[in-house]
N, C-alpha and C. Protein backbone atom coordinates (compact mmCIF):
# COMPACT_ATOMS: atom_id res chain seq x y z
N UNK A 1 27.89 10.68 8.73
CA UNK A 1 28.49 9.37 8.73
C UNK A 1 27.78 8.51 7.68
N UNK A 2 28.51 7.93 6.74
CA UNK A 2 28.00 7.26 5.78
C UNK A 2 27.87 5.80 6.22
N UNK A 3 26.40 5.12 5.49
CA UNK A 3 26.04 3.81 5.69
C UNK A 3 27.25 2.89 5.43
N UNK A 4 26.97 1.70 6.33
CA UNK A 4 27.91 0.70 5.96
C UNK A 4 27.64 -0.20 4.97
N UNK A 5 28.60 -0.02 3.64
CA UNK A 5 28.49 -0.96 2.12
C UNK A 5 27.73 -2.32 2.73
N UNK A 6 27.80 -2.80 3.25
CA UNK A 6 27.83 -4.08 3.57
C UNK A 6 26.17 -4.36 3.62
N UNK A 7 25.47 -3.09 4.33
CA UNK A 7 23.56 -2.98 4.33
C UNK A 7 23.20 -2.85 3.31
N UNK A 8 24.01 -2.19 2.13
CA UNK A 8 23.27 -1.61 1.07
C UNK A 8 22.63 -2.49 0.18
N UNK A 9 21.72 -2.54 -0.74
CA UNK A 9 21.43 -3.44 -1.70
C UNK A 9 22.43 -3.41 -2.84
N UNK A 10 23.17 -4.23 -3.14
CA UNK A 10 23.86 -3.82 -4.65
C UNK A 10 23.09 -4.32 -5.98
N UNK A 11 21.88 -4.78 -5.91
CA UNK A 11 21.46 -5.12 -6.93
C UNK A 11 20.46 -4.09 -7.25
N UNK A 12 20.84 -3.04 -9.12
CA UNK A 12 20.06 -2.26 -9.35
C UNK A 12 18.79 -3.00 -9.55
N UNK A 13 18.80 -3.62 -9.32
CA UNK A 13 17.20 -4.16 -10.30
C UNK A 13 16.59 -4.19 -8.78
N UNK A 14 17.31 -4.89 -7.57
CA UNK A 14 16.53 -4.59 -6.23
C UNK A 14 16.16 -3.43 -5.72
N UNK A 15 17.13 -2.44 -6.15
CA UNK A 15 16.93 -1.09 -5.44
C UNK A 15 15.59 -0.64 -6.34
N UNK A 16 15.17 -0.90 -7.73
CA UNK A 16 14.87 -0.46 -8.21
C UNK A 16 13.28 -0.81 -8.10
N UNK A 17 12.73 -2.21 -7.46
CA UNK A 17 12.29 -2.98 -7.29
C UNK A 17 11.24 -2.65 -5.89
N UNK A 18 12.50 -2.10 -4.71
CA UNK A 18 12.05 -1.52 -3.30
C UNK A 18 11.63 0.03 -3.41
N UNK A 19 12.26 0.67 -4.64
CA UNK A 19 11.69 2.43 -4.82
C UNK A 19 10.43 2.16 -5.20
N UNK A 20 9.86 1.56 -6.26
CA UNK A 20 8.81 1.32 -7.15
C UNK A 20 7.86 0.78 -6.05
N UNK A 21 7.68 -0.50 -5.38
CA UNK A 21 6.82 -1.23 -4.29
C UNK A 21 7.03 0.03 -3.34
N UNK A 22 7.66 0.78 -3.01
CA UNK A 22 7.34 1.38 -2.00
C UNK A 22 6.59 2.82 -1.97
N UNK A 23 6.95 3.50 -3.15
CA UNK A 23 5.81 4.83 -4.04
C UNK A 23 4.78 4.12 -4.40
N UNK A 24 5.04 3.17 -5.39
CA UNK A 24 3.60 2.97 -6.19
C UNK A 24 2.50 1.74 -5.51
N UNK A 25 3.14 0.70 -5.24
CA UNK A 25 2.93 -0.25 -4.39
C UNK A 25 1.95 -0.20 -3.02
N UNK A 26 2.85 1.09 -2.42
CA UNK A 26 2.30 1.64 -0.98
C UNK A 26 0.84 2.24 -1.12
N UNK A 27 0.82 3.05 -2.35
CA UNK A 27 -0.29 3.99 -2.46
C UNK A 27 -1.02 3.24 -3.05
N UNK A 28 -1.09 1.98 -3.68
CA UNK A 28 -2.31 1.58 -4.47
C UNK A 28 -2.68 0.65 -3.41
N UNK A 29 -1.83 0.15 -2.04
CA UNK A 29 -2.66 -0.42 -1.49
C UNK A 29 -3.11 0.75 -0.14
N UNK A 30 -2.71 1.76 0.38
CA UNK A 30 -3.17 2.40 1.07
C UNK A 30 -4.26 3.28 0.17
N UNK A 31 -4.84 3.47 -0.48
CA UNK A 31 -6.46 3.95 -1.75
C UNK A 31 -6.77 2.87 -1.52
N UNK A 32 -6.55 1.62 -2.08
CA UNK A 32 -7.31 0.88 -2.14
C UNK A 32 -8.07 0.30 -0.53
N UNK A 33 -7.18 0.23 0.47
CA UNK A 33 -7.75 0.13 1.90
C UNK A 33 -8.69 0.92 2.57
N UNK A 34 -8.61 2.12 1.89
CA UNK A 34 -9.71 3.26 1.94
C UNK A 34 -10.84 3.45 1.28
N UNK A 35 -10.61 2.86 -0.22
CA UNK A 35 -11.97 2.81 -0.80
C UNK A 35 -12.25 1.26 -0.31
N UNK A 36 -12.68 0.44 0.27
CA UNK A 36 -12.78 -0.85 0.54
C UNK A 36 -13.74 -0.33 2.14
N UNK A 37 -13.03 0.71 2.66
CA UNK A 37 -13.57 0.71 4.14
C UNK A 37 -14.86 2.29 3.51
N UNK A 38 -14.73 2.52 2.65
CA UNK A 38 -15.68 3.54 1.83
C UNK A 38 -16.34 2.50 1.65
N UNK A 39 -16.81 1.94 1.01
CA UNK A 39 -17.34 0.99 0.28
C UNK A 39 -18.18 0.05 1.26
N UNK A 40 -17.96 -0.05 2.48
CA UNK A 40 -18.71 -0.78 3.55
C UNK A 40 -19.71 -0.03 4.78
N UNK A 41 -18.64 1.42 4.76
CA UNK A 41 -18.92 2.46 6.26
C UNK A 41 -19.36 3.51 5.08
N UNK A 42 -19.40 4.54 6.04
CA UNK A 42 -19.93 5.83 5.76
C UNK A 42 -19.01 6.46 4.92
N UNK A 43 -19.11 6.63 3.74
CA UNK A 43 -18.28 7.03 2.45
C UNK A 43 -17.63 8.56 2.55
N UNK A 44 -18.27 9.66 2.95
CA UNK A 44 -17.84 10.57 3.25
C UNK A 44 -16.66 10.54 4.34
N UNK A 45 -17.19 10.11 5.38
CA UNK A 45 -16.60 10.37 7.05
C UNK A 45 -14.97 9.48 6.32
N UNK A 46 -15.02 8.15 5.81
CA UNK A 46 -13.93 7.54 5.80
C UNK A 46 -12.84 8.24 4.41
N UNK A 47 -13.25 9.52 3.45
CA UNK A 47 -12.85 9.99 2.80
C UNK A 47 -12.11 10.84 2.95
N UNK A 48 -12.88 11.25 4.16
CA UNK A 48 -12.48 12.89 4.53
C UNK A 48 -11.17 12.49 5.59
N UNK A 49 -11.10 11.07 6.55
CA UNK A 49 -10.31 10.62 7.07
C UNK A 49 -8.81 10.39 6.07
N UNK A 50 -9.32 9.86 5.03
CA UNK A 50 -8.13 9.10 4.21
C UNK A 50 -7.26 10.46 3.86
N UNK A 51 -7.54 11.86 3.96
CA UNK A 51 -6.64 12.70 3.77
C UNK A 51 -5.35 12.93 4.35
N UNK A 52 -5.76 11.93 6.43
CA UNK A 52 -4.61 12.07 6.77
C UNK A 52 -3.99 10.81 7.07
N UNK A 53 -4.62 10.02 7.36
CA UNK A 53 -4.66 8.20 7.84
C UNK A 53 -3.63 7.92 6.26
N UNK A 54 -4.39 8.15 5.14
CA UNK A 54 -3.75 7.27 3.91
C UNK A 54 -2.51 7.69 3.80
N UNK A 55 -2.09 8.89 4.31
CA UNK A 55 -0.40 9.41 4.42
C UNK A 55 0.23 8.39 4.93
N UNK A 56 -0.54 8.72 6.34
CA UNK A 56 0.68 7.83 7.36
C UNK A 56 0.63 6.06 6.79
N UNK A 57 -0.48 5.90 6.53
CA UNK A 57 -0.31 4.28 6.18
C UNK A 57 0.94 4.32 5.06
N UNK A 58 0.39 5.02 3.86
CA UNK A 58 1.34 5.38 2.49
C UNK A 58 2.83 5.22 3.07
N UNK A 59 3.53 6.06 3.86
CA UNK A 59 4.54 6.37 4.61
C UNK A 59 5.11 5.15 4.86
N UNK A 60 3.84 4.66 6.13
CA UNK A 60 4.01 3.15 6.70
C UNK A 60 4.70 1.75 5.89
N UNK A 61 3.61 1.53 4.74
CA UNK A 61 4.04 1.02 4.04
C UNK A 61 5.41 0.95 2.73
N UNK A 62 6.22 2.18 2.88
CA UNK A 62 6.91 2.82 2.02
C UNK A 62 8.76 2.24 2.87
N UNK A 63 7.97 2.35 4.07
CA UNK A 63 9.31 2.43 5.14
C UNK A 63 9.44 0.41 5.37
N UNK A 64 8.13 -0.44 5.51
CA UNK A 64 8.42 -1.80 5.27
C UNK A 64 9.03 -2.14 3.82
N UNK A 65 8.63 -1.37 2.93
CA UNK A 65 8.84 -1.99 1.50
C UNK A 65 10.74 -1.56 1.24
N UNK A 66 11.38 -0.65 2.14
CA UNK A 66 12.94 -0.29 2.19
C UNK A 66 13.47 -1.17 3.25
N UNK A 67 12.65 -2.20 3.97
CA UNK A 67 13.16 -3.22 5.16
C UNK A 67 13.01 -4.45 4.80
N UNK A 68 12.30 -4.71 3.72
CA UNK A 68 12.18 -6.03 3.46
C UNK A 68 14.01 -6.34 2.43
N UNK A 69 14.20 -7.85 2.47
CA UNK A 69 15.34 -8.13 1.81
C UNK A 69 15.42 -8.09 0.16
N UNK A 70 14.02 -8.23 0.06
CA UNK A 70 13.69 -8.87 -1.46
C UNK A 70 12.50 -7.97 -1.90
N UNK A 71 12.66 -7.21 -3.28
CA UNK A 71 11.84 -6.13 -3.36
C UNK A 71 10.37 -6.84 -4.43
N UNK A 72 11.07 -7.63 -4.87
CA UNK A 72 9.76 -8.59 -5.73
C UNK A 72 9.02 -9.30 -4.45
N UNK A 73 9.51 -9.58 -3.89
CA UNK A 73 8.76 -10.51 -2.81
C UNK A 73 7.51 -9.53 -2.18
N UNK A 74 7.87 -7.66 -1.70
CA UNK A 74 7.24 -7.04 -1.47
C UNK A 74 7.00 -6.47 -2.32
N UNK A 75 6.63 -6.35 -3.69
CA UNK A 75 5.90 -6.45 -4.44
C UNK A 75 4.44 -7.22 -4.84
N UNK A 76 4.86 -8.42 -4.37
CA UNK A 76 3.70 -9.57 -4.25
C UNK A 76 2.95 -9.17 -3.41
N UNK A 77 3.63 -9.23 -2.39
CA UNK A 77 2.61 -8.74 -1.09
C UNK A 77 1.62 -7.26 -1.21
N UNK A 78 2.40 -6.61 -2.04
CA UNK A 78 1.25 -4.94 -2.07
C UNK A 78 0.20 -6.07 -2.90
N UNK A 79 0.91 -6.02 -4.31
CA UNK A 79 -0.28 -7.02 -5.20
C UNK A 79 -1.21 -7.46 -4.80
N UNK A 80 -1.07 -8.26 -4.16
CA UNK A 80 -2.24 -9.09 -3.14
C UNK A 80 -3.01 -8.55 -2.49
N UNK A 81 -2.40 -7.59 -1.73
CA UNK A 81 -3.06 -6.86 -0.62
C UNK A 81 -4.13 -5.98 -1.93
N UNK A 82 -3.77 -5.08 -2.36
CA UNK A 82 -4.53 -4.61 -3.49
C UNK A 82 -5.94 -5.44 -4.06
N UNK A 83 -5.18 -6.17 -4.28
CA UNK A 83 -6.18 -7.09 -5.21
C UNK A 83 -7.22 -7.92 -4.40
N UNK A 84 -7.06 -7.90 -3.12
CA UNK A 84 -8.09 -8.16 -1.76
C UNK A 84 -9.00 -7.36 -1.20
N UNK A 85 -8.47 -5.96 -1.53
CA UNK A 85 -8.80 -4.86 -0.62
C UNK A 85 -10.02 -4.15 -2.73
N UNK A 86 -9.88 -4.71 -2.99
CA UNK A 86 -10.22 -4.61 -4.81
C UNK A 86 -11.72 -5.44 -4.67
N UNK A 87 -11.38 -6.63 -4.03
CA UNK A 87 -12.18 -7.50 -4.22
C UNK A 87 -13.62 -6.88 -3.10
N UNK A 88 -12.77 -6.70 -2.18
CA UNK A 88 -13.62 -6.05 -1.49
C UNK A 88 -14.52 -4.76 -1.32
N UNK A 89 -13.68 -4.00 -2.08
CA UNK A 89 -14.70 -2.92 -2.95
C UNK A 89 -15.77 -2.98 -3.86
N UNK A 90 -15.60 -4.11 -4.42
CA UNK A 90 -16.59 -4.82 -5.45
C UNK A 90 -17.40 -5.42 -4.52
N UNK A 91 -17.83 -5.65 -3.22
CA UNK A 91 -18.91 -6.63 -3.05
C UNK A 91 -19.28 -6.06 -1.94
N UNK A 92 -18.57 -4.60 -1.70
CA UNK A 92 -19.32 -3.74 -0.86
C UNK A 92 -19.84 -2.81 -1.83
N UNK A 93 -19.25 -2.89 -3.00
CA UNK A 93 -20.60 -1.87 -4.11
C UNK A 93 -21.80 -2.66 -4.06
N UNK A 94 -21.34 -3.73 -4.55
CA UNK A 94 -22.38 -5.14 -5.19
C UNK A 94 -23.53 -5.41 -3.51
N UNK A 95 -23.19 -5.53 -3.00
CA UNK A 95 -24.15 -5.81 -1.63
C UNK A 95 -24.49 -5.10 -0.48
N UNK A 96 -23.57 -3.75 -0.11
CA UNK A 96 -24.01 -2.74 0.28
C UNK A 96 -24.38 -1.43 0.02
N UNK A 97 -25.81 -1.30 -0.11
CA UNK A 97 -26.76 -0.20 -0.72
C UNK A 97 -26.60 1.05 0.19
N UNK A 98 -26.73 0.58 1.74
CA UNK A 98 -26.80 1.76 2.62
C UNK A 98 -25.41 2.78 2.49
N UNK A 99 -24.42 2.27 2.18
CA UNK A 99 -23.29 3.54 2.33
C UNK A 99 -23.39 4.15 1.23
């Protein structure tokens, strides 16, 4: 049974917008949430985790970024999230020695 026209996005630039935030988008902020929690905890243990955790988040985030209405809008939001989870890798290099 085929979707109803009416859900679909008709704007290529949206569809194109929700594929992209949701492959590339998803994974640079699910790595980046992993090296951030590397970067604070025990670097190994949370590495060896991210083999299966960063899927399902990856996934996770892949399946919000095809539910949101507006694919720039969830775009911003990976951005951010990235660029937080970035910041925070930097000042768990910069100030934590023990991991």
């Amino acid at each position: 049974m085929p979707a109803n026209p009416k859900y679909l996005t008709k704007s290529k630039w949206q569809r194109f917008a929700k594929i992209t935030a949701g492959i590339l988008g998803g994974y640079f902020v699910s790595v980046t949430f992993h090296l951030a929690l590397a970067s604070w905890f025990n670097r190994a243990n949370i590495l060896i985790t991210m083999a299966f955790s960063g899927f399902i988040l990856w996934v996770a985030l892949m399946v919000v970024a095809f539910l949101a209405r507006n694919g720039w809008k969830i775009w911003m939001v990976y951005i951010i999230l990235s660029l937080i989870f970035s910041i925070l890798i930097y000042l768990g290099q910069t100030y934590n020695t023990t991991a």
